[in-house]
Structure formats: structure tokens, C-alpha cells
C-alpha atoms as a PDB file:
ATOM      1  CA  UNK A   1      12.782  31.861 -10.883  1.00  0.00           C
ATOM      2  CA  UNK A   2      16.412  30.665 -11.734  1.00  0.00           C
ATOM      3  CA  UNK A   3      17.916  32.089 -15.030  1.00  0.00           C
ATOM      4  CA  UNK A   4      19.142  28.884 -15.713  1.00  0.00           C
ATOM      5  CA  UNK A   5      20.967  30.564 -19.511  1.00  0.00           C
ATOM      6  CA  UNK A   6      22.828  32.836 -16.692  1.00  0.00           C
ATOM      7  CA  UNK A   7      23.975  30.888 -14.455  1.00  0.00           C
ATOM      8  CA  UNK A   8      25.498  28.614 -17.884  1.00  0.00           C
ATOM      9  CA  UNK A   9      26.846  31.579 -18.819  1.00  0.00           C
ATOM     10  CA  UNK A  10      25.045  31.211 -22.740  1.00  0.00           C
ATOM     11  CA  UNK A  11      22.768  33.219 -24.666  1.00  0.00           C
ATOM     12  CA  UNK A  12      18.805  31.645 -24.661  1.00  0.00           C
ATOM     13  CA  UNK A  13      18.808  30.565 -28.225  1.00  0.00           C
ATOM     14  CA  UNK A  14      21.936  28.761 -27.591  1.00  0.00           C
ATOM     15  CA  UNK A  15      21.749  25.093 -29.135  1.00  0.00           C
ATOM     16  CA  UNK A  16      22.428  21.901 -27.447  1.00  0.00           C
ATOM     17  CA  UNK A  17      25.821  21.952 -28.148  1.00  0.00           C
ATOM     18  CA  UNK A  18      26.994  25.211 -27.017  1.00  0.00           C
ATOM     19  CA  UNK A  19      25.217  24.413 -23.547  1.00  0.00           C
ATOM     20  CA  UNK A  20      26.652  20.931 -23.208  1.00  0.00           C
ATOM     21  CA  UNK A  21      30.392  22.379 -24.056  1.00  0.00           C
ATOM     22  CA  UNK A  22      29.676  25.917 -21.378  1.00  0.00           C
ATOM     23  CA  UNK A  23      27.868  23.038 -18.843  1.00  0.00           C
ATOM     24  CA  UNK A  24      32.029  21.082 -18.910  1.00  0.00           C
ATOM     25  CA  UNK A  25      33.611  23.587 -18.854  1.00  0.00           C
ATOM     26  CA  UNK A  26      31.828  25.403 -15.645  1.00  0.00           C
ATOM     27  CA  UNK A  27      32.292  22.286 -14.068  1.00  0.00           C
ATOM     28  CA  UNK A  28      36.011  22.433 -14.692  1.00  0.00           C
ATOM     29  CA  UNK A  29      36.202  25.629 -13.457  1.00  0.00           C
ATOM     30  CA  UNK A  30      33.973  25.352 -10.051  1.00  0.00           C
ATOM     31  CA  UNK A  31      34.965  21.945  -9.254  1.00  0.00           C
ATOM     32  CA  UNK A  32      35.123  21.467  -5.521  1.00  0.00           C
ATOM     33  CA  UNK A  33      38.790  19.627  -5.539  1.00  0.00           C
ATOM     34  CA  UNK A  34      40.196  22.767  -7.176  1.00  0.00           C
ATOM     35  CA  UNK A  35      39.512  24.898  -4.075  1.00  0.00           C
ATOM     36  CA  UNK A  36      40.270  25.424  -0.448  1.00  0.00           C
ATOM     37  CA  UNK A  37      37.921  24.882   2.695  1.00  0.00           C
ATOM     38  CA  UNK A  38      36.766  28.020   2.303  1.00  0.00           C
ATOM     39  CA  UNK A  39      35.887  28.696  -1.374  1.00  0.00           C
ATOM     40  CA  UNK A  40      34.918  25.267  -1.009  1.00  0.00           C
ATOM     41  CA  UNK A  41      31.637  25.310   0.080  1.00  0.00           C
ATOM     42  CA  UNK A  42      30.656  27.895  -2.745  1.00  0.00           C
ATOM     43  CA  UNK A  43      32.177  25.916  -5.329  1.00  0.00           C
ATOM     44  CA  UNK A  44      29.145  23.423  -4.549  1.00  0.00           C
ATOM     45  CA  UNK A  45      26.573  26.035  -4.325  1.00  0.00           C
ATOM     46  CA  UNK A  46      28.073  26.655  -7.744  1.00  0.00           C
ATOM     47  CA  UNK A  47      28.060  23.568  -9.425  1.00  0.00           C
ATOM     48  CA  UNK A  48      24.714  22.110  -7.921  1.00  0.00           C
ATOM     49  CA  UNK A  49      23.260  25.377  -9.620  1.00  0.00           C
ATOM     50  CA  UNK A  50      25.106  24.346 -13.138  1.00  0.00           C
ATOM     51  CA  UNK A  51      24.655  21.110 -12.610  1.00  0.00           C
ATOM     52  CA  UNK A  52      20.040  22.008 -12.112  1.00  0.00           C
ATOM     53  CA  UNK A  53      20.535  23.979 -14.617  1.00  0.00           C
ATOM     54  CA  UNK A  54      22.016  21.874 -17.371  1.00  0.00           C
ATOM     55  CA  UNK A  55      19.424  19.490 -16.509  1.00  0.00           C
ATOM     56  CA  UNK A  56      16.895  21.646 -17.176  1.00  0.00           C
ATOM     57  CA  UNK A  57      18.501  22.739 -20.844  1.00  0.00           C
ATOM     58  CA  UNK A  58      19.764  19.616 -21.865  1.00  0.00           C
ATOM     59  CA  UNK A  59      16.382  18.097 -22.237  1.00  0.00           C
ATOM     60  CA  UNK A  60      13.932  19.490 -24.899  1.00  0.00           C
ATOM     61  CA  UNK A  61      10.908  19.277 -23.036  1.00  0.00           C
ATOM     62  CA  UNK A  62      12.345  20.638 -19.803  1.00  0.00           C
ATOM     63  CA  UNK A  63      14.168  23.415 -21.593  1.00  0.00           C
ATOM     64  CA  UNK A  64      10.584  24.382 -23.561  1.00  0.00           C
ATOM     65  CA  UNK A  65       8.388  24.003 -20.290  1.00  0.00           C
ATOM     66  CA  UNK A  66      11.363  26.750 -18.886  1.00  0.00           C
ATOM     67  CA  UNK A  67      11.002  29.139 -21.360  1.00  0.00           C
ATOM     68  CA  UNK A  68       7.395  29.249 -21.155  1.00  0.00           C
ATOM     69  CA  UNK A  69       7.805  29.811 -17.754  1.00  0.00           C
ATOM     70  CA  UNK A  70      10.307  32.436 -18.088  1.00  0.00           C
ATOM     71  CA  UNK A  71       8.203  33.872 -20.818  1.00  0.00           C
ATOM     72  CA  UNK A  72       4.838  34.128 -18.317  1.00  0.00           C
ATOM     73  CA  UNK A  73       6.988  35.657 -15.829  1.00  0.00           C
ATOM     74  CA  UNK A  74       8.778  38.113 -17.729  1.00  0.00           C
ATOM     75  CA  UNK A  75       5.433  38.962 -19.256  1.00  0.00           C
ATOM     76  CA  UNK A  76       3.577  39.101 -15.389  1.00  0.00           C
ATOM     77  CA  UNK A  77       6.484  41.970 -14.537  1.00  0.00           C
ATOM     78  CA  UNK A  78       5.931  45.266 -15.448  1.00  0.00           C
ATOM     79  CA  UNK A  79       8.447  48.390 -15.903  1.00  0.00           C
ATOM     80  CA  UNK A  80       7.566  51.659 -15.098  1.00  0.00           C
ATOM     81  CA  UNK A  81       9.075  54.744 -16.154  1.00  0.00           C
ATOM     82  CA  UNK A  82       9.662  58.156 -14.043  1.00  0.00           C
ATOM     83  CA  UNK A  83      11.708  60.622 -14.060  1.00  0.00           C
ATOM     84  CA  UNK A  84      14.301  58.163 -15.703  1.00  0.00           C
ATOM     85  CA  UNK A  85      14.021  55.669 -13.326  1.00  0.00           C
ATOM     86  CA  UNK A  86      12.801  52.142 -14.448  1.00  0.00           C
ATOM     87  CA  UNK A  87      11.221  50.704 -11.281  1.00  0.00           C
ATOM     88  CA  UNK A  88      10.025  46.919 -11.725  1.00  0.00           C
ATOM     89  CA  UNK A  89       6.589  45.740  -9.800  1.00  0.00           C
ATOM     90  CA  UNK A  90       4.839  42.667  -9.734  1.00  0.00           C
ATOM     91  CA  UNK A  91       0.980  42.802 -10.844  1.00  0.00           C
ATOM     92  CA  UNK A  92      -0.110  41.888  -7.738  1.00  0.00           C
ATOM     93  CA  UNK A  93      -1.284  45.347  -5.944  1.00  0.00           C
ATOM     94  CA  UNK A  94       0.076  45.937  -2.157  1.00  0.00           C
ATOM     95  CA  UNK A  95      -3.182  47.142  -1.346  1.00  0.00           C
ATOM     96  CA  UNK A  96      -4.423  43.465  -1.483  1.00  0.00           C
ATOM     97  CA  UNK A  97      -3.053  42.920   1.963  1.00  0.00           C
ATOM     98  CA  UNK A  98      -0.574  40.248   3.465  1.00  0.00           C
ATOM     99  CA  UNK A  99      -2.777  37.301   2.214  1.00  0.00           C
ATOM    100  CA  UNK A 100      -2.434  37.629  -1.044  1.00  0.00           C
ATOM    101  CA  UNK A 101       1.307  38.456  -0.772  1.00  0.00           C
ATOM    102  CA  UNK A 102       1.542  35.122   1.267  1.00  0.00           C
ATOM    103  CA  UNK A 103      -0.669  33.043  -1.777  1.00  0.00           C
ATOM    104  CA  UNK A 104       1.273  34.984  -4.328  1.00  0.00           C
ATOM    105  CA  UNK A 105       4.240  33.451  -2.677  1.00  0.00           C
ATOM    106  CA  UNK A 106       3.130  30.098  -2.651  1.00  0.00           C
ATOM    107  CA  UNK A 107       1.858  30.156  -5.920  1.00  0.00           C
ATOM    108  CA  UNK A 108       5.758  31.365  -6.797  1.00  0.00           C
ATOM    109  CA  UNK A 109       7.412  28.685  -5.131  1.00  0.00           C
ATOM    110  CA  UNK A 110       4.907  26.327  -6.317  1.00  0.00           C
ATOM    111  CA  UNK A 111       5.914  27.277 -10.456  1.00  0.00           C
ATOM    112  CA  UNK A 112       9.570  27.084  -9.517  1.00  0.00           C
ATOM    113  CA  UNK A 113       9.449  23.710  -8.310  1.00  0.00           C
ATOM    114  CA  UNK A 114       6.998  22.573 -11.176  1.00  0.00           C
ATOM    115  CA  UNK A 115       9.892  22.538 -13.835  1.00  0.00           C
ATOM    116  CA  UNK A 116      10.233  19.118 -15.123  1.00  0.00           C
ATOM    117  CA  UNK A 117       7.088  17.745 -12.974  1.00  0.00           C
ATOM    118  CA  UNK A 118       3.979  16.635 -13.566  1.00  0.00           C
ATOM    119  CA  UNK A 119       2.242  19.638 -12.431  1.00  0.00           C
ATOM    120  CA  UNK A 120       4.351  21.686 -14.463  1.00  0.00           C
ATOM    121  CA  UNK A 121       2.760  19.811 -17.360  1.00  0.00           C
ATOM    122  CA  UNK A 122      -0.577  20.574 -15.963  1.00  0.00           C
ATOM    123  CA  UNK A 123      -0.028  23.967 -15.497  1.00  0.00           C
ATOM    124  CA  UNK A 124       1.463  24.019 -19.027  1.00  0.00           C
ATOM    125  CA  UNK A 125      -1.430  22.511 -20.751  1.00  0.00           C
ATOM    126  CA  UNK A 126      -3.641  25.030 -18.327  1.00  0.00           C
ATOM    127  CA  UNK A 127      -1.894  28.128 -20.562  1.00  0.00           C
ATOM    128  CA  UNK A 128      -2.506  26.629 -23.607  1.00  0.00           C
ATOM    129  CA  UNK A 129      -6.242  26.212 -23.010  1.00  0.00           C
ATOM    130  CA  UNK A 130      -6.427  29.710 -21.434  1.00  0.00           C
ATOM    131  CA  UNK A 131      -5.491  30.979 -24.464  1.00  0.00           C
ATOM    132  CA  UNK A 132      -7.590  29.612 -26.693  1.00  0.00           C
ATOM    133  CA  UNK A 133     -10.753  31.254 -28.019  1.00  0.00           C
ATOM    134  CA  UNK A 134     -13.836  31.039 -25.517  1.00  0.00           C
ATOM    135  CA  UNK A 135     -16.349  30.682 -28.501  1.00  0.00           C
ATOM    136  CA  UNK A 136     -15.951  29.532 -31.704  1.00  0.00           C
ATOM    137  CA  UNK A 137     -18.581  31.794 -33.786  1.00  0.00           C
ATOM    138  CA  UNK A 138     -20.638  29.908 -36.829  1.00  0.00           C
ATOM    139  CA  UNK A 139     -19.143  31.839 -40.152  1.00  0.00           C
ATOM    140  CA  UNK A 140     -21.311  31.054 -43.462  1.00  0.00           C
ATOM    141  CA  UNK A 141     -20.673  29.124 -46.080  1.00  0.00           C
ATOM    142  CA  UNK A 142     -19.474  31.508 -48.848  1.00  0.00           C
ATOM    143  CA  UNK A 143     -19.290  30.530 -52.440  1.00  0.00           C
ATOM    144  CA  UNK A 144     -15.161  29.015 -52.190  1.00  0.00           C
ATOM    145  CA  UNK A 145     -16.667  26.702 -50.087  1.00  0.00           C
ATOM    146  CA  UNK A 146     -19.688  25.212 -51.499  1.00  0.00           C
ATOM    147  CA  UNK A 147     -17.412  24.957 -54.428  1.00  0.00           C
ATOM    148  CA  UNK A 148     -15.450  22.816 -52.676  1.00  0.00           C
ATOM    149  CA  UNK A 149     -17.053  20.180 -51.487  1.00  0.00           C
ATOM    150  CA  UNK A 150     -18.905  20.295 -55.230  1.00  0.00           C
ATOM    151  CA  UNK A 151     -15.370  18.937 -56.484  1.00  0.00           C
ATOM    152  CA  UNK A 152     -15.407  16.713 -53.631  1.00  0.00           C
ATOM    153  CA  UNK A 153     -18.622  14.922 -54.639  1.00  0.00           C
ATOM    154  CA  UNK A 154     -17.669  15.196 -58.510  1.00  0.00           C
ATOM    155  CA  UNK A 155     -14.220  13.452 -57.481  1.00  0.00           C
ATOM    156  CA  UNK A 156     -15.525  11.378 -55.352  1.00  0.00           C
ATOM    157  CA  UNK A 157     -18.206  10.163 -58.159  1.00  0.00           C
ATOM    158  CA  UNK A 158     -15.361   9.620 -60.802  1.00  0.00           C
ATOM    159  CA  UNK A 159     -13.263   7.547 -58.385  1.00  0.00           C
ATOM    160  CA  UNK A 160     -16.118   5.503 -57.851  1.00  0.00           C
ATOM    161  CA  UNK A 161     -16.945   5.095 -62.183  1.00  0.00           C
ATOM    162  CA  UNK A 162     -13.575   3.970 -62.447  1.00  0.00           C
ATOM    163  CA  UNK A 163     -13.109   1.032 -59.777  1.00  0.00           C
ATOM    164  CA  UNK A 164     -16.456  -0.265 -61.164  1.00  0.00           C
ATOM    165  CA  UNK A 165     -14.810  -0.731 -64.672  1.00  0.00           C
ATOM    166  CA  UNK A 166     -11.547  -1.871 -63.448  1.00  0.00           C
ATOM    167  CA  UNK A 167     -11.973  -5.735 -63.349  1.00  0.00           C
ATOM    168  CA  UNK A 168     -10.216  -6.600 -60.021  1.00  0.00           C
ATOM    169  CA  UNK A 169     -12.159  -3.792 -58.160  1.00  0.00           C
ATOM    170  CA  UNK A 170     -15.468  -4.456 -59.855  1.00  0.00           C
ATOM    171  CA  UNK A 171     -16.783  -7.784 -57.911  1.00  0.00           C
ATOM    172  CA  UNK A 172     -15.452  -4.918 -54.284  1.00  0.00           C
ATOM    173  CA  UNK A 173     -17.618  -2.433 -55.885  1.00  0.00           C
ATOM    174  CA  UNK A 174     -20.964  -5.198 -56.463  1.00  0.00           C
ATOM    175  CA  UNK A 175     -20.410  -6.427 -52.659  1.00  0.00           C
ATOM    176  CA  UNK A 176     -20.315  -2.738 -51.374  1.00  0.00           C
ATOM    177  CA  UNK A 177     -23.269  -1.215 -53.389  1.00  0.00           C
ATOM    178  CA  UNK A 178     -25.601  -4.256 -53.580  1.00  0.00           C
ATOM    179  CA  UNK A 179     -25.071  -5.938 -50.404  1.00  0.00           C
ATOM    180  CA  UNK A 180     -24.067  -3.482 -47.992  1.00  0.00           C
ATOM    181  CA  UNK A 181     -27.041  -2.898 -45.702  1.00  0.00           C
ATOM    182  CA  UNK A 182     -26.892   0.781 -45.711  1.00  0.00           C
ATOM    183  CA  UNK A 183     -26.785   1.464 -49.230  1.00  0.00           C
ATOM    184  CA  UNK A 184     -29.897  -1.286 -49.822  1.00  0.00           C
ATOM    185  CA  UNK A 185     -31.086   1.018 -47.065  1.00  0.00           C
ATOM    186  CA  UNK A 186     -30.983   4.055 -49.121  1.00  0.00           C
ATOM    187  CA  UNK A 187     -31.856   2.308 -52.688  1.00  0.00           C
ATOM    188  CA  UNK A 188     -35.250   1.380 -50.849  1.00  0.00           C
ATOM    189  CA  UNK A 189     -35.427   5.525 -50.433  1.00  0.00           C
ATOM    190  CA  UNK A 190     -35.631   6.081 -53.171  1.00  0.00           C
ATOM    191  CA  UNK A 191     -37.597   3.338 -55.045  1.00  0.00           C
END
């Protein structure tokens, strides 16, 4: 993946601002017309990088779909440590065979090119369901809660007391207890 903040030059909590002012001034300084024939043709490879990668950062959701992208892969490489050496490896073990390196690879092209697509936005709502609890265990009613909803009712009631003295509300209040169907329903319940 691209480290878009690198090739801008800025830091990754950098705000709008700062990128939009490193994005002209990058451009000043790889512009094409500024070289010769020879530096030329780097100068674009340069500035169609800066130019992807402002892009990306300029626009809020792009820039948030990137770091959670950046995120999952800095979190999917490992360091190890030996003898002082820090020696970075995918997860993906070699042992699997050249299949999996060959799906692994597709799979990595695949995420780079989903930035700012709508499989990107797939595979972003995919993480966010992955992490969510599998079940959602039953917890009992403890005495907070019952209390609650006691208040509720007792609110609820009082609410209720007052529109049916308030003279504009009252003839509402009639309509809605003595001719809704549902409440005659459950008056004839209990008489």
C-alpha cells in the first residue's frame, strides 16, 4: 500500500490545511516544465503520486477509508525480534505453498485499488461487522432498572392527568381514550 502522508511529505494527523499547502507546494517543486528530458519523466512519476495522493487526503471519507486500511495492514505485519535484528513477516506462513502466496497477492492488489471505490466501502463495512460481538447474551433486570421504567410509567401517568385538565388538550385526550379502538379494546378487558 502507498503511504500516501509520505509521499506529501506531512505527519498523519496533519489537518486539511497543512496537506492542501505541502500538496502546492510539491507540485511547485516536481513540476514537469521545471526539468530536463531526463529528470523529466520522474517529475511525472512524482507528481501523479502527489497528485493520488492528495486525492485520497483531501476528501474525508477517502482519507478515513485509508487509514483504516493502513491501520489493518500495519496491524496484519508482524516484527520479530533476534539477536537485535527486527525482521518484518507477513501472517501468511510460506509453508502454505505458492497458491496462497498468489491469492494473498490478489487479495493485496485488490485492497489497494479499493480506496475510494465501492468495494472499498464493502470491505469497510465487512470490518466493522467482523468486529462486532457474535452473541449478544440476555443480562437480568437488576433493581436500577425496574426502577426505571417505574418512573417511566409514573411520568408517563402524570403527563397524561395533566393534558386531561388542560382545556385545549382535553376534547384530544376524550377522542384518544374513548374512541380509539384499542383502548375500547382494552376497557372491554377489563370490564
Amino acid at each position: 500500500m502507498k503511504d500516501y502522508y509520505g509521499i506529501l511529505e506531512v505527519n498523519e494527523k496533519a489537518s486539511q490545511e497543512i496537506i492542501e499547502k505541502a500538496y502546492k507546494t510539491l507540485v511547485k517543486k516536481y513540476h514537469p516544465d521545471l526539468y530536463s528530458s531526463v529528470q523529466k519523466r520522474d517529475a511525472e512519476k512524482k507528481l501523479k503520486d502527489i497528485n493520488e495522493a492528495y486525492n485520497i487526503l483531501s476528501d474525508s471519507f477517502l482519507r478515513s477509508q485509508y487509514d483504516l486500511e493502513l491501520q489493518r495492514e500495519r496491524n496484519n505485519v508482524k516484527t520479530n525480534t533476534y539477536n537485535g535484528n527486527v525482521q518484518n513477516y507477513q501472517k501468511n506462513d510460506s509453508r502454505k505453498g505458492a497458491k496462497n502466496k498468489k491469492q494473498s497477492k490478489t487479495e493485496n492488489v485488490r485492497k489497494k485499488s479499493n480506496v475510494g471505490t465501492i468495494f472499498g466501502i464493502v470491505d469497510l463495512i465487512k470490518e466493522i461487522w467482523s468486529n462486532t460481538p457474535k452473541r449478544i447474551e440476555k443480562r437480568k433486570m437488576n433493581q436500577t432498572d425496574w426502577l426505571a421504567i417505574g418512573l417511566t410509567i409514573i411520568v408517563l401517568l402524570i403527563i397524561g392527568v395533566i393534558l386531561w385538565f388542560i382545556p385545549f388538550t382535553n376534547g384530544w385526550m376524550r377522542q384518544l381514550l374513548f374512541e380509539n379502538p384499542i383502548f375500547n379494546f382494552i376497557g372491554s378487558l377489563f370490564s
